[in-house]
C-alpha atoms as a PDB file:
ATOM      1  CA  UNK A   1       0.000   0.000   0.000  1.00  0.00           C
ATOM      2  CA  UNK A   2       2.736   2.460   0.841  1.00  0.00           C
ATOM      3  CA  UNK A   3       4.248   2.319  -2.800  1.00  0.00           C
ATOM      4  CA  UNK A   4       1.090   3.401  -4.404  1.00  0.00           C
ATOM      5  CA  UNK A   5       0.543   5.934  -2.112  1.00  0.00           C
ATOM      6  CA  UNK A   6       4.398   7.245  -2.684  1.00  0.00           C
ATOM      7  CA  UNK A   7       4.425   6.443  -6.276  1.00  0.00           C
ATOM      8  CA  UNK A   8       1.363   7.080  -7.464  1.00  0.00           C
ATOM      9  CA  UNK A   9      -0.966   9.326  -5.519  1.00  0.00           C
ATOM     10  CA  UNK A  10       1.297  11.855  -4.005  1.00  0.00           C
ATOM     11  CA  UNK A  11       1.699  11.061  -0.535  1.00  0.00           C
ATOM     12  CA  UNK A  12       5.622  10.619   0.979  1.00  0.00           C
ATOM     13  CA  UNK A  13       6.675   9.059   3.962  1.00  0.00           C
ATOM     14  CA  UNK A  14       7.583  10.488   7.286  1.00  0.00           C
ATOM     15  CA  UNK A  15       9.672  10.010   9.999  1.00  0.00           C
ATOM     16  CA  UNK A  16       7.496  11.569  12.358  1.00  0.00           C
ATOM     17  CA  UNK A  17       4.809   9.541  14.439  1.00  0.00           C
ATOM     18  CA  UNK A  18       2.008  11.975  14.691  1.00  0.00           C
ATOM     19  CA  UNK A  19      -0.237   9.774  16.930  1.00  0.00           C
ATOM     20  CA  UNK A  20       0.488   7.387  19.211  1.00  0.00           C
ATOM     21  CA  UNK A  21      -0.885   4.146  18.985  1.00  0.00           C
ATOM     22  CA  UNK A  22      -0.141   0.677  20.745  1.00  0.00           C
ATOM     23  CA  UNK A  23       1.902  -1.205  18.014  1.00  0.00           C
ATOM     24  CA  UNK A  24       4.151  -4.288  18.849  1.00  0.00           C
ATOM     25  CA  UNK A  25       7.861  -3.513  17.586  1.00  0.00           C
ATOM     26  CA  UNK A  26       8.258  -6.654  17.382  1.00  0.00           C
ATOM     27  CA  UNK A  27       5.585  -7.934  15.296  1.00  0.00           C
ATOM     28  CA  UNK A  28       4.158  -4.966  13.855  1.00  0.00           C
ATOM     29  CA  UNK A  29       5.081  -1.952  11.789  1.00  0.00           C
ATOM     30  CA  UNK A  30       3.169   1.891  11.705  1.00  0.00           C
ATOM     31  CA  UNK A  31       4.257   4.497   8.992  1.00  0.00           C
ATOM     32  CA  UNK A  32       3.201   7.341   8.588  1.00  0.00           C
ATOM     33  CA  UNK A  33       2.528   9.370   5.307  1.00  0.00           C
ATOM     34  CA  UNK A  34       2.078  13.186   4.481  1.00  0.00           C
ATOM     35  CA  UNK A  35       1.436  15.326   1.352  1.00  0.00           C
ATOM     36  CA  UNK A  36       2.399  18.747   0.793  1.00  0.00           C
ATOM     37  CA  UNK A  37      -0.542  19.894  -0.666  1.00  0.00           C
ATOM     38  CA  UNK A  38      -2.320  18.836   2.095  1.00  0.00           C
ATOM     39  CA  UNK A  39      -1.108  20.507   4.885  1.00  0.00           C
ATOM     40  CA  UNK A  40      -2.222  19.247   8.426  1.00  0.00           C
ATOM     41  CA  UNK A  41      -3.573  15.998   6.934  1.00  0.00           C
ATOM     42  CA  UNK A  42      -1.601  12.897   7.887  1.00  0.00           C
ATOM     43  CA  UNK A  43      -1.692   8.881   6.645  1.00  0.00           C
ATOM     44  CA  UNK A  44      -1.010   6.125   8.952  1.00  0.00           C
ATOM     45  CA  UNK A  45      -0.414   2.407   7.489  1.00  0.00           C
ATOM     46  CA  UNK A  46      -0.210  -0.263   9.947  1.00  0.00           C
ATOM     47  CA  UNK A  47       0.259  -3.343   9.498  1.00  0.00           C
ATOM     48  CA  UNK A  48      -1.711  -5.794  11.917  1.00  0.00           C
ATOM     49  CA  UNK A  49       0.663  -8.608  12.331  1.00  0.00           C
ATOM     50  CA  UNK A  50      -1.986 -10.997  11.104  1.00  0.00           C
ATOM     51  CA  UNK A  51      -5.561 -11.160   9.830  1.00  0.00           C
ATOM     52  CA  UNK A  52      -6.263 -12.299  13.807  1.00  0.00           C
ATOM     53  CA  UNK A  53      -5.017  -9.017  14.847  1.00  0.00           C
ATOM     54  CA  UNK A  54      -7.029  -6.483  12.553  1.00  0.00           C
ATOM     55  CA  UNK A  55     -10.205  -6.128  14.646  1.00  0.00           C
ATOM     56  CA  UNK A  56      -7.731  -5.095  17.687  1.00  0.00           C
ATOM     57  CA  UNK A  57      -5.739  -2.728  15.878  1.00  0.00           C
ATOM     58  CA  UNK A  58      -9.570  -1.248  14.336  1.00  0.00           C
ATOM     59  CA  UNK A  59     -10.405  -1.234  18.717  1.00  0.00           C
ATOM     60  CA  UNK A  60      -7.630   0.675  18.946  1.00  0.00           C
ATOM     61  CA  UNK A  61      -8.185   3.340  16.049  1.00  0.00           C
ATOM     62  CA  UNK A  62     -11.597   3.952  16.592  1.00  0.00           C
ATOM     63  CA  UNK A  63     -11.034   4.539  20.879  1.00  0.00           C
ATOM     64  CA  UNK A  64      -8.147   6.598  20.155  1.00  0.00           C
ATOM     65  CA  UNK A  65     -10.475   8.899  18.030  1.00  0.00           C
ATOM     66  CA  UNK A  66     -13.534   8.642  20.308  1.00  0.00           C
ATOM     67  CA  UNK A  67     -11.029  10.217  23.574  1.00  0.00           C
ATOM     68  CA  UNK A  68      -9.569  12.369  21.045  1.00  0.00           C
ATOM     69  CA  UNK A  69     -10.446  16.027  22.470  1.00  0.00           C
ATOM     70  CA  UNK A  70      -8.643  18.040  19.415  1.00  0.00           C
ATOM     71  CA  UNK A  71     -10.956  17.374  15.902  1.00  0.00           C
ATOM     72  CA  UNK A  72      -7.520  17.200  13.927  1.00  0.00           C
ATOM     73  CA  UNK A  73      -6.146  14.659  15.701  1.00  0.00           C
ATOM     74  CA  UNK A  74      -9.423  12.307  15.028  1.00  0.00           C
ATOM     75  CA  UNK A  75      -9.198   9.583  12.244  1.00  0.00           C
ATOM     76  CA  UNK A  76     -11.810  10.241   9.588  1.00  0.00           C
ATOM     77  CA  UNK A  77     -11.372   7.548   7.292  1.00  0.00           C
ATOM     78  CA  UNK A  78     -10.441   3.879   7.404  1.00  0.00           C
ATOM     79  CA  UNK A  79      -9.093   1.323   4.687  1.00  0.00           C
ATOM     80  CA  UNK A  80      -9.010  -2.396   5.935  1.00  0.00           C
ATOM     81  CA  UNK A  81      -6.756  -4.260   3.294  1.00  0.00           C
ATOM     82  CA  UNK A  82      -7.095  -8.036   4.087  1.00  0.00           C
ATOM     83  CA  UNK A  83      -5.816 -11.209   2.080  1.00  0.00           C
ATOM     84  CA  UNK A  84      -9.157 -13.326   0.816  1.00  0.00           C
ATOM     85  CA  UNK A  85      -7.421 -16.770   1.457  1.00  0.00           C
ATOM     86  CA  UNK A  86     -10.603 -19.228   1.300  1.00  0.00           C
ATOM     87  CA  UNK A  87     -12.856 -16.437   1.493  1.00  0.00           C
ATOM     88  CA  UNK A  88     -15.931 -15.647  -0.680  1.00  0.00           C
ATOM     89  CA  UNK A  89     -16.659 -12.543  -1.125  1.00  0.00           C
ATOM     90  CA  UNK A  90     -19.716 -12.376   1.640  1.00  0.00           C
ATOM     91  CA  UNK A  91     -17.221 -13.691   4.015  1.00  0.00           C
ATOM     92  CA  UNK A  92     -15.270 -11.134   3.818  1.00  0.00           C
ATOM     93  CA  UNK A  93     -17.882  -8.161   3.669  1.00  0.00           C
ATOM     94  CA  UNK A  94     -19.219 -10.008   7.083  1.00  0.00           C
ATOM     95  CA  UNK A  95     -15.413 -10.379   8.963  1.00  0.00           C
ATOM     96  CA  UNK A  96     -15.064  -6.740   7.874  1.00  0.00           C
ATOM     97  CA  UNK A  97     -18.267  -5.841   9.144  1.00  0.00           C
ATOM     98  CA  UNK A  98     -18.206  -7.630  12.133  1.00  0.00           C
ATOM     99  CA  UNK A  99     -14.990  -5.947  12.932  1.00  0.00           C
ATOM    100  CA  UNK A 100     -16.408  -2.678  12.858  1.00  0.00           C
ATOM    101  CA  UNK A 101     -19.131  -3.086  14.271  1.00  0.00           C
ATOM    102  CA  UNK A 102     -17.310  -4.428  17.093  1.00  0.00           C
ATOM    103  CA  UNK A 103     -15.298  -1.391  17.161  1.00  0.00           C
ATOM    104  CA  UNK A 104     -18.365   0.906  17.705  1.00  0.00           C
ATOM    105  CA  UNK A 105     -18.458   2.185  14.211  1.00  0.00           C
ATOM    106  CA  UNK A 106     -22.064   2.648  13.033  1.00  0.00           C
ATOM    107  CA  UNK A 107     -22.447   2.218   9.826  1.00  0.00           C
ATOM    108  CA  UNK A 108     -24.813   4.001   7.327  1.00  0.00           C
ATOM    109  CA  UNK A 109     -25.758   0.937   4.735  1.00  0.00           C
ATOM    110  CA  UNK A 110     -23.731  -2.790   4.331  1.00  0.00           C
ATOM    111  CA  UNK A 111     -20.079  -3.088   3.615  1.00  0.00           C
ATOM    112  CA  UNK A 112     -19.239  -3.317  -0.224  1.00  0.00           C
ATOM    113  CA  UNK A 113     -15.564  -4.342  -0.983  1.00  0.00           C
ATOM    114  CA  UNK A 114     -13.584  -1.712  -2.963  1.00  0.00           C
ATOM    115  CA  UNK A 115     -16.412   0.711  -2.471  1.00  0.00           C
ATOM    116  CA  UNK A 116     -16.256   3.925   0.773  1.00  0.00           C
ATOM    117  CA  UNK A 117     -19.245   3.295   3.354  1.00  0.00           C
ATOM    118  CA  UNK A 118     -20.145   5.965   5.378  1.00  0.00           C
ATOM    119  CA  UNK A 119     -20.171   5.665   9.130  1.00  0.00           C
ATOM    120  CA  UNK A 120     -20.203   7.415  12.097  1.00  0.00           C
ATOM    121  CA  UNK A 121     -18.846   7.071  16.176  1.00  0.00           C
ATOM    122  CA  UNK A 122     -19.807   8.290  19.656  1.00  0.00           C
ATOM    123  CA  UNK A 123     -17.362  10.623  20.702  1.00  0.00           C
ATOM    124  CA  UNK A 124     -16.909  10.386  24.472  1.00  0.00           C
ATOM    125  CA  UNK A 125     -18.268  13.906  25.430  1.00  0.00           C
ATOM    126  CA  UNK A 126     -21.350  15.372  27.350  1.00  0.00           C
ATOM    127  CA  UNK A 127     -23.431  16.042  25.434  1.00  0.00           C
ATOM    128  CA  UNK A 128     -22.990  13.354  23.092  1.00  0.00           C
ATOM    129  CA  UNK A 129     -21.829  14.383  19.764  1.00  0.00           C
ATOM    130  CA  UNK A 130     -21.323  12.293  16.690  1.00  0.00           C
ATOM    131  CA  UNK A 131     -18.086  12.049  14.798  1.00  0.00           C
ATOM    132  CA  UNK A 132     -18.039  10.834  10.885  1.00  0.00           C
ATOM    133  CA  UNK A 133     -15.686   7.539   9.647  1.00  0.00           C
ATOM    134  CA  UNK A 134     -15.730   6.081   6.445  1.00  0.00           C
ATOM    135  CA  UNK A 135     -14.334   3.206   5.501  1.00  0.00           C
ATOM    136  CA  UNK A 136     -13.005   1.368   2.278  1.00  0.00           C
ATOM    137  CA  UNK A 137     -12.547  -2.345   2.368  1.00  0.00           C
ATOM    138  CA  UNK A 138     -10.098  -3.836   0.177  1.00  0.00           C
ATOM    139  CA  UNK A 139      -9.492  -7.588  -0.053  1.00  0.00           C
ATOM    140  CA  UNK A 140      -6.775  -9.330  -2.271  1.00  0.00           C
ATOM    141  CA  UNK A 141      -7.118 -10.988  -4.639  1.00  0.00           C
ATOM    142  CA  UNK A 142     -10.251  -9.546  -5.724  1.00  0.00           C
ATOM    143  CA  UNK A 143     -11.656 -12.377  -7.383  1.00  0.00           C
ATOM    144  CA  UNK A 144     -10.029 -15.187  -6.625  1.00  0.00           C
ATOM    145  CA  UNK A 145      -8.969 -17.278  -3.595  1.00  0.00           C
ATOM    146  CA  UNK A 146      -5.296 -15.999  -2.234  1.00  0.00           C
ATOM    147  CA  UNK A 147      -3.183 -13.720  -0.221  1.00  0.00           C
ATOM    148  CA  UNK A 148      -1.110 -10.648  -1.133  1.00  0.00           C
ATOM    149  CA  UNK A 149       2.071 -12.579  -2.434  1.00  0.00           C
ATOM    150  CA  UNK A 150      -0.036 -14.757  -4.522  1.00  0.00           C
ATOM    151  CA  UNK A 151      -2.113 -11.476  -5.940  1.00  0.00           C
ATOM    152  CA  UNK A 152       1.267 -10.147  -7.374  1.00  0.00           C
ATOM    153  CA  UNK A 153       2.740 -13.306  -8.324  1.00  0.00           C
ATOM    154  CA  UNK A 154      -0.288 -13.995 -10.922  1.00  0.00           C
ATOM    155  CA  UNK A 155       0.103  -9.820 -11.684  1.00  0.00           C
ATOM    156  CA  UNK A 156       3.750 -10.643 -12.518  1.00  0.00           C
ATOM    157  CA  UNK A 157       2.053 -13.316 -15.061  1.00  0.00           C
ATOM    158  CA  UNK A 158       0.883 -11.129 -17.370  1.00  0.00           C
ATOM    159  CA  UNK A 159       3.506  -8.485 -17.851  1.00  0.00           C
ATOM    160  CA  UNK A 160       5.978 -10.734 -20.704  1.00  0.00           C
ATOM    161  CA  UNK A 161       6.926 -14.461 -21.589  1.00  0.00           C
ATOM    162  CA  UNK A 162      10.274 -13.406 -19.367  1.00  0.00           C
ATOM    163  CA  UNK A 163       8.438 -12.725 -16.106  1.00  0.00           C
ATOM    164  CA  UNK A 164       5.913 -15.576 -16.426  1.00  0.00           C
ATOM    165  CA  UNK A 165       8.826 -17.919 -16.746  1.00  0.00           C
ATOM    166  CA  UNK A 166      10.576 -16.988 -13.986  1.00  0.00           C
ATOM    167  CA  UNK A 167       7.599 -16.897 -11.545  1.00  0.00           C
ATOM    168  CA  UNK A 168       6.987 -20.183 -12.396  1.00  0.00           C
ATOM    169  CA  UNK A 169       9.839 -21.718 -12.093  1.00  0.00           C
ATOM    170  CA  UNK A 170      10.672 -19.977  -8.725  1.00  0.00           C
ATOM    171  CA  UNK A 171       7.026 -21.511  -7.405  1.00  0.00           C
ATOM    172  CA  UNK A 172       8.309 -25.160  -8.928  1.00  0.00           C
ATOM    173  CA  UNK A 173      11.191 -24.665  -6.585  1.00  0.00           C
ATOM    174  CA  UNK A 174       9.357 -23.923  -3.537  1.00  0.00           C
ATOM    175  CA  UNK A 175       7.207 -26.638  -4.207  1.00  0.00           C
ATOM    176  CA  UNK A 176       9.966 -29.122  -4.061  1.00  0.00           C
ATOM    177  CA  UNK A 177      11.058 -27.949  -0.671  1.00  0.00           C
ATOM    178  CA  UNK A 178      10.066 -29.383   2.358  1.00  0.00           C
ATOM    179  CA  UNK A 179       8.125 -28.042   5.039  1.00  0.00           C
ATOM    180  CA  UNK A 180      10.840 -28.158   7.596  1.00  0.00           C
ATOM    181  CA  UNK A 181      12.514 -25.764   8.899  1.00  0.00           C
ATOM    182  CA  UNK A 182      11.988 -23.121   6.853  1.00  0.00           C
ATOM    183  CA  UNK A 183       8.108 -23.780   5.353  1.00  0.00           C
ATOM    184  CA  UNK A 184       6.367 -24.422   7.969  1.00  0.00           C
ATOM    185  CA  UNK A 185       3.090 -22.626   6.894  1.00  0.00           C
ATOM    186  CA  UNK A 186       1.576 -22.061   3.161  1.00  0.00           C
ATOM    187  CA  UNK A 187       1.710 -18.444   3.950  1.00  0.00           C
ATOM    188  CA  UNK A 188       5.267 -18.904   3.558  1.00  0.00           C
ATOM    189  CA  UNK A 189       5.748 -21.014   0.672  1.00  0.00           C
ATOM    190  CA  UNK A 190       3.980 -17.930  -1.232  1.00  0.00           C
ATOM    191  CA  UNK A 191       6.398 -15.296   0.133  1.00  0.00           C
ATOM    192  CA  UNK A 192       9.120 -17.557  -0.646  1.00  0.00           C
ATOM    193  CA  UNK A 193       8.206 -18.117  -4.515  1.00  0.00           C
ATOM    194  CA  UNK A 194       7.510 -14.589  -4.883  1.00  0.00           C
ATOM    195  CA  UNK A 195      10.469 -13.436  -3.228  1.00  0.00           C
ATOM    196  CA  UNK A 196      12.338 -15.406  -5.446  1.00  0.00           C
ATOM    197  CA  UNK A 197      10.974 -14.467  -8.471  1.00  0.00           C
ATOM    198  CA  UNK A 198      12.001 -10.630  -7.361  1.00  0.00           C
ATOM    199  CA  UNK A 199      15.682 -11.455  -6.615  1.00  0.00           C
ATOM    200  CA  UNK A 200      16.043 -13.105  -9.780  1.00  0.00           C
ATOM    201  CA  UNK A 201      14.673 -10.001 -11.834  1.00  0.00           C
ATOM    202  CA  UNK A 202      16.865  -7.585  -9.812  1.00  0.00           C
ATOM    203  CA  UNK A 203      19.939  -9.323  -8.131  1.00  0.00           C
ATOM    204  CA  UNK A 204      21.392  -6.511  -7.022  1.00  0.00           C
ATOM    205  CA  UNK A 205      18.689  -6.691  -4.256  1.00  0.00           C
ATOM    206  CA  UNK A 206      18.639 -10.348  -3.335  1.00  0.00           C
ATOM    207  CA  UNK A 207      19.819  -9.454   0.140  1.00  0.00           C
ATOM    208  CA  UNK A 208      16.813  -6.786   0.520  1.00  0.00           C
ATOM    209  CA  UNK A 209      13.835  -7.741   2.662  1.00  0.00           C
ATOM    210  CA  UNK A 210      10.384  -8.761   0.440  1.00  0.00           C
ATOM    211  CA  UNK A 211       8.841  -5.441   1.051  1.00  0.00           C
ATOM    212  CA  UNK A 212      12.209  -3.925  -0.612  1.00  0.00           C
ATOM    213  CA  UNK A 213      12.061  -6.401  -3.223  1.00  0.00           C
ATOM    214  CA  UNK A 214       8.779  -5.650  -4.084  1.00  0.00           C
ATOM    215  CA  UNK A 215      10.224  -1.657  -5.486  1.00  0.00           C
ATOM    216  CA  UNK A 216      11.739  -3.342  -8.485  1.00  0.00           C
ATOM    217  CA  UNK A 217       8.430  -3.751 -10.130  1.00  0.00           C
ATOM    218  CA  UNK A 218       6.737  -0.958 -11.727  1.00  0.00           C
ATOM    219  CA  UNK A 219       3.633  -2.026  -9.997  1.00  0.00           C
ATOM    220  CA  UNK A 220       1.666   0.911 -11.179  1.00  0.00           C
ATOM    221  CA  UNK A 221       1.765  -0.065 -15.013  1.00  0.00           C
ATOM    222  CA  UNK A 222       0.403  -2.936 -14.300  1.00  0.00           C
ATOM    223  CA  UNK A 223      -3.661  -3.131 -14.837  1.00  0.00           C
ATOM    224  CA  UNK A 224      -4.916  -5.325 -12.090  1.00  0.00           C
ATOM    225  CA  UNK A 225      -2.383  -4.007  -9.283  1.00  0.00           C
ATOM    226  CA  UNK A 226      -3.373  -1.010 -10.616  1.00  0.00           C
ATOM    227  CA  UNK A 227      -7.218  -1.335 -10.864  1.00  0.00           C
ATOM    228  CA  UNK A 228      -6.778  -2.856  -6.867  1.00  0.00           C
ATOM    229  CA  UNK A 229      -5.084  -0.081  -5.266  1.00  0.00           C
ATOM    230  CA  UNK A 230      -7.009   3.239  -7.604  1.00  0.00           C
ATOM    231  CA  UNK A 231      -9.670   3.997  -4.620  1.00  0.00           C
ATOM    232  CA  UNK A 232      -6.377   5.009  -2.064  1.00  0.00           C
ATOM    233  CA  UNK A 233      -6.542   7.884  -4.615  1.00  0.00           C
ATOM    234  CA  UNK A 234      -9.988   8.921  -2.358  1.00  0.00           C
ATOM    235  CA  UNK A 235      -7.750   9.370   0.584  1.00  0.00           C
END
């Protein structure tokens, strides 16, 4: 999510934390973004540690606005990017909406993936007072089962003859490797293949984590990475 926002709708990352919020350093990483023609306006992307994790971090967003006494410093709009996996599509609407609702957000109709629904929270002042959230749900793949690694994998697919080779001979190799020690969950055998994939495209960065991997694609040119990410253009 952060290269899109960097690359292609304006926003640049910061070193400053402009809210605090209770992330795990170990597990867990918050950036935050800001754009200069939008003065006072700031982006946080946090990622949950785990699709187990996302309606605690949402908890935690939506009580840190409610106590929030200063109206800038309130969150006023939400994106929840999860992985399908096995998930239809009403499974995910309801996990998402659950979430929320859990949260305290009150929402103004049902939850429609890649689409903002309006919503609203109690602030906790006397008298009460209503505070506006919307939110825009993204799951990945869009239409088919999956997780983030395997959504750019099958991008990487279409791009030239070159690229699909190599992405599919870097997921015959994982294949062939057993579980132990490295493999222990599917999760990983997707990371691994895609990883690959990257480091053989750019080897200069084969010693980069995935996430700096990931920068040697020109993700933005291509149509369904593209098509996935063009609402965060809203924010």
């Amino acid at each position: 999510m952060g290269y899109f926002l960097i690359k292609v709708h304006g926003w640049s990352y910061s070193k400053n934390s402009f809210l605090q919020l209770p992330v795990d350093k170990q597990n867990e990483v918050l950036s935050w973004f800001t754009r200069d023609d939008r003065k006072g306006s700031e982006l946080a992307v946090w990622g949950a540690g785990g699709i187990t994790e996302v309606g605690r971090k949402l908890n935690a967003v939506i009580e840190r606005t409610r106590d929030e006494r200063q109206s800038g410093n309130r969150f006023d709009r939400l994106v929840v990017l999860i992985d399908r996996d096995t998930r239809t599509v009403e499974d995910c609407k309801k996990l998402i909406a659950g979430w929320l609702a859990d949260a305290g957000l009150q929402l103004a109709g049902e939850v429609i993936l890649d689409n903002w629904t309006n919503g609203t929270i109690d602030l906790s002042k006397t008298p009460p007072e209503a505070h506006a959230v919307n939110t825009l749900p993204i799951v990945l793949p869009p239409t088919l089962e999956g997780c983030l690694e395997v959504f750019l994998a099958d991008s990487l697919l279409a791009v030239s003859d070159h690229d699909k080779t190599i992405v599919e001979k870097s997921r015959e190799l994982v294949a062939k490797i057993p579980d132990e020690p490295y493999l222990l969950k599917k999760r990983l055998r997707h990371k691994a293949a895609l990883g690959s994939a990257l480091s053989i495209m750019s080897p200069d960065w084969v010693f980069g984590d995935l996430d700096e991997k990931l920068t040697v694609v020109e993700w933005e040119n291509i149509r369904a990475v593209n098509a996935a990410y063009t609402r965060l253009g809203d924010l």
